[in-house]
C-alpha atoms as a PDB file:
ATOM      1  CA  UNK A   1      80.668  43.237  43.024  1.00  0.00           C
ATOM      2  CA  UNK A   2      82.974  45.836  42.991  1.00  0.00           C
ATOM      3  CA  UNK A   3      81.071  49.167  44.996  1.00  0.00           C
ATOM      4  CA  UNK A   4      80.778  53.001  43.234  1.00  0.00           C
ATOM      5  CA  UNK A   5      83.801  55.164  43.846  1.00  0.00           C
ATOM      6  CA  UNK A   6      81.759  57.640  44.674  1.00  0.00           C
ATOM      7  CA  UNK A   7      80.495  55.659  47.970  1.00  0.00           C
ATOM      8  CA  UNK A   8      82.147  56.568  51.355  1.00  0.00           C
ATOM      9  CA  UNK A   9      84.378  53.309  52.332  1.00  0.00           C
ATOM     10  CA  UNK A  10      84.754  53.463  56.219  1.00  0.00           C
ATOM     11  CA  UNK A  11      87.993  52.025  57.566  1.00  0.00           C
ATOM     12  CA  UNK A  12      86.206  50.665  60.391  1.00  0.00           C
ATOM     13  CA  UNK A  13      84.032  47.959  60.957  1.00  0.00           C
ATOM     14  CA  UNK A  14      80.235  47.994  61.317  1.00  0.00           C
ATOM     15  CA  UNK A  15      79.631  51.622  60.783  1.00  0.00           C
ATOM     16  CA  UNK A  16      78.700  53.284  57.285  1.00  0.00           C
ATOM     17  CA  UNK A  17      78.281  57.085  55.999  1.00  0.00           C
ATOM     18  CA  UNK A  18      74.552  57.794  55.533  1.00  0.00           C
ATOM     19  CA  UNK A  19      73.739  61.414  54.948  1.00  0.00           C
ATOM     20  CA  UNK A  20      76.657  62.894  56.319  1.00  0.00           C
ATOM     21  CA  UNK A  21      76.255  61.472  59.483  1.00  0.00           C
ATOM     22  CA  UNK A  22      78.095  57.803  60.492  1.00  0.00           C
ATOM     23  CA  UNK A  23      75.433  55.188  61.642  1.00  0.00           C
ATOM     24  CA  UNK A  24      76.659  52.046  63.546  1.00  0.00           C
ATOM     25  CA  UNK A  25      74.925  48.535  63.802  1.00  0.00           C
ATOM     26  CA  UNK A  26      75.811  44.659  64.602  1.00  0.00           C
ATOM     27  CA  UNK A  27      74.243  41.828  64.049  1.00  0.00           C
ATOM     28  CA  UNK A  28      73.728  39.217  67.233  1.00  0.00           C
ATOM     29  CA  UNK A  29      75.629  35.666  66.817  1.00  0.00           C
ATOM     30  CA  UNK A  30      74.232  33.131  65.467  1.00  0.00           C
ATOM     31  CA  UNK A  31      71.054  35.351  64.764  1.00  0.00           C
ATOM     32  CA  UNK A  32      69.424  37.254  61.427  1.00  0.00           C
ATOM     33  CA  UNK A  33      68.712  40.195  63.706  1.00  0.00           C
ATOM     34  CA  UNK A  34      70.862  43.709  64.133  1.00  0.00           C
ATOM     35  CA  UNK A  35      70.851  46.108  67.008  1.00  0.00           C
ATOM     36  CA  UNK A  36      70.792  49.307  65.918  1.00  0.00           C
ATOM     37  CA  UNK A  37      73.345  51.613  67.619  1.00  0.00           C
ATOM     38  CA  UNK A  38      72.993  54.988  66.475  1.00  0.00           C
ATOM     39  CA  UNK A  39      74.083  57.761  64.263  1.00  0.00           C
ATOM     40  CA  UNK A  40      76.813  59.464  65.563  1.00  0.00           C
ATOM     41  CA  UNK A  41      78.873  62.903  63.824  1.00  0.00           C
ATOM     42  CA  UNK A  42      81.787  61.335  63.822  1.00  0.00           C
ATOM     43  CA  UNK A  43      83.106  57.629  62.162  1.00  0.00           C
ATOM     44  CA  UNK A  44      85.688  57.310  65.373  1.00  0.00           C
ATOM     45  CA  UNK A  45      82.222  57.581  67.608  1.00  0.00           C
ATOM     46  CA  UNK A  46      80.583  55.531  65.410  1.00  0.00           C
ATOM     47  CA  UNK A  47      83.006  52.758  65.718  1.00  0.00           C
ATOM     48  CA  UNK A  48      83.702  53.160  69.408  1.00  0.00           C
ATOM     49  CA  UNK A  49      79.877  51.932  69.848  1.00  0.00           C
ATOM     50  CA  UNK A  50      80.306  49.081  67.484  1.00  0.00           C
ATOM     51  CA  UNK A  51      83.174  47.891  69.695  1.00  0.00           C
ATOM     52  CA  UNK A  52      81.432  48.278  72.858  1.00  0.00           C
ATOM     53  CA  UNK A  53      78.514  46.436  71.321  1.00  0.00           C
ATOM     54  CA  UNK A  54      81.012  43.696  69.982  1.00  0.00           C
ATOM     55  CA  UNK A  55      82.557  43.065  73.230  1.00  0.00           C
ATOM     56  CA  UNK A  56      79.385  42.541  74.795  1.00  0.00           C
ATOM     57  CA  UNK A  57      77.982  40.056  72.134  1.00  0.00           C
ATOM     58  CA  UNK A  58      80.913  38.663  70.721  1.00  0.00           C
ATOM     59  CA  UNK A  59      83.520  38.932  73.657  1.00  0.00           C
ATOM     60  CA  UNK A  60      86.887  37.382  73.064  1.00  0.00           C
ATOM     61  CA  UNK A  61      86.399  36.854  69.408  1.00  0.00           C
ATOM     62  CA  UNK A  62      85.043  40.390  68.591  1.00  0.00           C
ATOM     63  CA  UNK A  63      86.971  42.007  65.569  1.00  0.00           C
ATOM     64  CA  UNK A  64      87.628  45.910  67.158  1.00  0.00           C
ATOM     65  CA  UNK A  65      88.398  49.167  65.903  1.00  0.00           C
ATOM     66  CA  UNK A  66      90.183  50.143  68.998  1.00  0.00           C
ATOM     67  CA  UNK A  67      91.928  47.416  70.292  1.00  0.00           C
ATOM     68  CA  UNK A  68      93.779  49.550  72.705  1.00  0.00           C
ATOM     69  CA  UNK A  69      90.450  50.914  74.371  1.00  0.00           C
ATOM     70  CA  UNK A  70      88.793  47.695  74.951  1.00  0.00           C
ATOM     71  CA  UNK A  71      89.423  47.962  78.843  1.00  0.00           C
ATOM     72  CA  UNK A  72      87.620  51.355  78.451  1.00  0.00           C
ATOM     73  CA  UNK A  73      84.366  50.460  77.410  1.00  0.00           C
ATOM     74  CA  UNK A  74      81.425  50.448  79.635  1.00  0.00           C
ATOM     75  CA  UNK A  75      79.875  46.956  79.526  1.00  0.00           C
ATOM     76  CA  UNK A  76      76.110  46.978  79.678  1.00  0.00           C
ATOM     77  CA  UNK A  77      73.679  45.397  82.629  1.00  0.00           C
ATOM     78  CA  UNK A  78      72.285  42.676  80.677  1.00  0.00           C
ATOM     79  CA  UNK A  79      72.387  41.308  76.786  1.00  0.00           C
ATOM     80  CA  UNK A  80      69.009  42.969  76.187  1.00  0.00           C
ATOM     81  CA  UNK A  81      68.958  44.927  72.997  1.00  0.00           C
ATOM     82  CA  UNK A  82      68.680  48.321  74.889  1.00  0.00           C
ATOM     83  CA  UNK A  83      71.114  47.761  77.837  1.00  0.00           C
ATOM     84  CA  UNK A  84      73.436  47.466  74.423  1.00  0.00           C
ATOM     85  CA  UNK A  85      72.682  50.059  72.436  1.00  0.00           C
ATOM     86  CA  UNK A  86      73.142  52.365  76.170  1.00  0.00           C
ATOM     87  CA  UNK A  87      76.629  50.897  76.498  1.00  0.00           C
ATOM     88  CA  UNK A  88      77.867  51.501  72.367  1.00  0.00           C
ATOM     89  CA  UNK A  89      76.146  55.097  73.595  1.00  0.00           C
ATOM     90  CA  UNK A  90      78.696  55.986  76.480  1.00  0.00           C
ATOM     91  CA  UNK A  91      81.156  54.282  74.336  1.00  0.00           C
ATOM     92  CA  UNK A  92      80.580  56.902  71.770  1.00  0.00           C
ATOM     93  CA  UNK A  93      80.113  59.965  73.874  1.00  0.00           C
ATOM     94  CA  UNK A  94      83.221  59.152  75.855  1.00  0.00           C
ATOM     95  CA  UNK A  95      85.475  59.403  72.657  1.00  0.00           C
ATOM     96  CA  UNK A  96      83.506  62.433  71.506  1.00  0.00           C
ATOM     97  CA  UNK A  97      84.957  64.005  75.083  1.00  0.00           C
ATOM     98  CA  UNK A  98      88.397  62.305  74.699  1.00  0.00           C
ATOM     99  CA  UNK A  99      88.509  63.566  71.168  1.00  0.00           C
ATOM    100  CA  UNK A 100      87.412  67.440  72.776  1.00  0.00           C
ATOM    101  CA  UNK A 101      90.282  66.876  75.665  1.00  0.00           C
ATOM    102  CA  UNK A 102      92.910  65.869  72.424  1.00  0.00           C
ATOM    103  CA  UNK A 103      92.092  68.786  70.470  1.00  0.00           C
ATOM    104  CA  UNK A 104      92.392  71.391  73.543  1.00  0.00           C
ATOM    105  CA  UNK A 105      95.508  69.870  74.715  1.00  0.00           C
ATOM    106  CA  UNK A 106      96.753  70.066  70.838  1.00  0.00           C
ATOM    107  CA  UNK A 107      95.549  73.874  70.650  1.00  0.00           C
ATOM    108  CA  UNK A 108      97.384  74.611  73.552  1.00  0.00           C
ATOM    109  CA  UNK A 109     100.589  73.094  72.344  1.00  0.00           C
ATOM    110  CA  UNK A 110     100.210  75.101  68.889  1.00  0.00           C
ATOM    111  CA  UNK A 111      99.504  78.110  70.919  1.00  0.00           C
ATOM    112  CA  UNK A 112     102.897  77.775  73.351  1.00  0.00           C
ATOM    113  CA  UNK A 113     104.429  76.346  70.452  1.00  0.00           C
ATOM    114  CA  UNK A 114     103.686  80.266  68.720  1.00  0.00           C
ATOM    115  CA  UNK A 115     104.454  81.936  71.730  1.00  0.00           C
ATOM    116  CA  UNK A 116     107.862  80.219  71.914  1.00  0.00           C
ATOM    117  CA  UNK A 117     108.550  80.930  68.470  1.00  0.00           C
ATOM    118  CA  UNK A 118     107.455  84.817  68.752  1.00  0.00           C
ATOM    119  CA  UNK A 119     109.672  84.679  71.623  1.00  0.00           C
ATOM    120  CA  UNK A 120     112.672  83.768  69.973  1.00  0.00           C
ATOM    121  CA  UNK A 121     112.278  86.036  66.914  1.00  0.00           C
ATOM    122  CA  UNK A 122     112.447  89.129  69.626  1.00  0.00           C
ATOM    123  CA  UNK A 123     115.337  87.361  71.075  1.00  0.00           C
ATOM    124  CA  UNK A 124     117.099  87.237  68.206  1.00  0.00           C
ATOM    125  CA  UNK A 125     116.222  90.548  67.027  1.00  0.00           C
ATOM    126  CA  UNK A 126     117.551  92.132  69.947  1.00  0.00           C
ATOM    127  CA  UNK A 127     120.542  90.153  69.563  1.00  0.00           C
ATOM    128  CA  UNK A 128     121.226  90.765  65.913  1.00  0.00           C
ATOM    129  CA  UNK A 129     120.208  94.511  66.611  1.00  0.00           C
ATOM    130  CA  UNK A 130     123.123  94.438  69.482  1.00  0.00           C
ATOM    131  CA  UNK A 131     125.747  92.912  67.001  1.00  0.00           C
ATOM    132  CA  UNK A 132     124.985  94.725  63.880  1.00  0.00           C
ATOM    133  CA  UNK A 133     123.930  97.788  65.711  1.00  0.00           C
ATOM    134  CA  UNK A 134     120.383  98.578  64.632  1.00  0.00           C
ATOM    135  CA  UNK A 135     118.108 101.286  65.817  1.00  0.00           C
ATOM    136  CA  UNK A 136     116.590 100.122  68.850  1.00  0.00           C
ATOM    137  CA  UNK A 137     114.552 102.748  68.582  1.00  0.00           C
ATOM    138  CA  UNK A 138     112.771 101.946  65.217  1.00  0.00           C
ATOM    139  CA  UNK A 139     112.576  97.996  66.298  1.00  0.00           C
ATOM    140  CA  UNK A 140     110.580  98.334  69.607  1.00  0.00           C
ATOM    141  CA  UNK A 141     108.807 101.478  67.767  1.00  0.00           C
ATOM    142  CA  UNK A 142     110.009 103.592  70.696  1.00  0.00           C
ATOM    143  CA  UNK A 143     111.305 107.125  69.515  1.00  0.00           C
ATOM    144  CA  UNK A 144     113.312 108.717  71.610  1.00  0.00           C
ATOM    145  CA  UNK A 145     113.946 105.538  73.610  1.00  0.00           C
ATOM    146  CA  UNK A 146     117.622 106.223  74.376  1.00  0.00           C
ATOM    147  CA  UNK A 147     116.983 110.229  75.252  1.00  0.00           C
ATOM    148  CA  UNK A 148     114.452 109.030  77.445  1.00  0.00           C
ATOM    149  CA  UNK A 149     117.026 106.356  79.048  1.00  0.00           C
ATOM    150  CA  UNK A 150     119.706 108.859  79.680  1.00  0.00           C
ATOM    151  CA  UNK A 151     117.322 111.651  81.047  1.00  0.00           C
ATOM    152  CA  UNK A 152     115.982 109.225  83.558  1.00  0.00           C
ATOM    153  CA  UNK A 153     119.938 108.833  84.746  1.00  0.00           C
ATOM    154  CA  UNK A 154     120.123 112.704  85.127  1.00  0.00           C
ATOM    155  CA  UNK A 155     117.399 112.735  87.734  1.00  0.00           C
ATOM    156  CA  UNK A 156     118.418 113.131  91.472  1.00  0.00           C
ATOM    157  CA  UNK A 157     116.638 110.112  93.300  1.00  0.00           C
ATOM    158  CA  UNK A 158     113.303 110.840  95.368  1.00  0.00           C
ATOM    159  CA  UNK A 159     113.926 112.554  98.761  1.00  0.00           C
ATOM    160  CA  UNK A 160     112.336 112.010 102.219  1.00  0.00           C
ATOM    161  CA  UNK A 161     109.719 114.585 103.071  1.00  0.00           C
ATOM    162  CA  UNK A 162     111.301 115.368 106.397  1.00  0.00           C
ATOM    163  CA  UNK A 163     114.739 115.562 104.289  1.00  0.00           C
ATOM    164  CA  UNK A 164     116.570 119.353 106.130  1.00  0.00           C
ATOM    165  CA  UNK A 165     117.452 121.226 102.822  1.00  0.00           C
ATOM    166  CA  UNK A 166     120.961 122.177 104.425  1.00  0.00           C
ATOM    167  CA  UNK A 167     123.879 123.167 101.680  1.00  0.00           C
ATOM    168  CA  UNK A 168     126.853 122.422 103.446  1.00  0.00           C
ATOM    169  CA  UNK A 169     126.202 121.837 107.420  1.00  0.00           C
ATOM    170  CA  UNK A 170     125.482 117.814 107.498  1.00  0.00           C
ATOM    171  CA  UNK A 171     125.766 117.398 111.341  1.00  0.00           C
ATOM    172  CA  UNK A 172     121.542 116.983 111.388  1.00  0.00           C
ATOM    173  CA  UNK A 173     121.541 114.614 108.701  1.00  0.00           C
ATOM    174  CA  UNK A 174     124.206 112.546 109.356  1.00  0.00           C
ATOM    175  CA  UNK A 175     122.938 112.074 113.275  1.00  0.00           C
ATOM    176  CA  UNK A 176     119.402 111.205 112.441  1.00  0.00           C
ATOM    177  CA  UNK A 177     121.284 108.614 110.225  1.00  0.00           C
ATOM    178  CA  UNK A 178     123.560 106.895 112.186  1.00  0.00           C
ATOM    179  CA  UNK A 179     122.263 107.379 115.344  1.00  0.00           C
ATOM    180  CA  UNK A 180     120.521 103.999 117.007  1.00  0.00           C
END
């Protein structure tokens, strides 16, 4: 029977789209029964409680999502239905928080990743305004940037207060200076 194409397919097993939300169950070997183990936001935590459940019922021949977090799963006290459905639960809410920690760590990569590239735009703007011999001025939006510069060079540097204002006689200057 071939399903509507307007039905969400999930790529993962045991878990289907019901009203926007992904709900997760799995049905216990070799019985008609299902534990029911939540509606989750997400189809990845959705999935990650299926395969906590699956390990716990099913063990070495459980079909996974995640094959590569099956050491990760918590594995629940006992086989009861709700020591089950509390183990698919931390299942779930630990990838919700490794999914969190992914898309930080990813935000803070695009954000170096922009601050590196802003960097070397100015770096090569100063450099092609070096070569080609742009206004400095206009491209750090600093007018009078070089008449600024060379005043600054004019200045006499900062004297002591106790500095003698002698003209020509350096005797009292030069003693207080060299003397130990």
């Amino acid at each position: 029977m071939a399903s509507s194409p307007s039905r969400k397919q999930s790529r993962y097993h045991g878990i289907r789209s019901r009203g926007g939300k992904w709900v997760s169950e799995i049905r216990e070997p070799r019985k008609t029964r299902r534990i029911w183990l939540g509606t989750f936001p997400t189809p990845e935590m959705a999935a990650a409680a299926y395969d906590a459940a699956a390990l716990a019922l099913k063990r070495a021949d459980a079909v996974l999502n995640f094959p590569s977090s099956m050491d990760s799963y918590p594995v629940p006290a006992s086989m009861s239905p709700q020591d089950i459905r509390s183990a698919a639960a931390a299942a779930a809410a630990a990838t919700a928080l490794q999914r969190n920690e992914e898309a930080d760590n990813s935000l803070k990569v695009t954000e170096r990743q922009k601050k590196y590239e802003y960097d070397m735009t100015m770096m090569s703007s100063t450099s092609l305004a070096s070569s080609v011999g742009m206004d400095e001025e206009e491209l750090f939006g600093m007018p009078n940037l070089l008449v600024n510069m060379a005043e600054g060079m004019l200045l006499s540097p900062p004297r002591p207060s106790d500095y003698p204002d002698s003209s020509g006689n350096s005797d009292g200057a030069e003693s207080r200076l060299w003397s130990y």
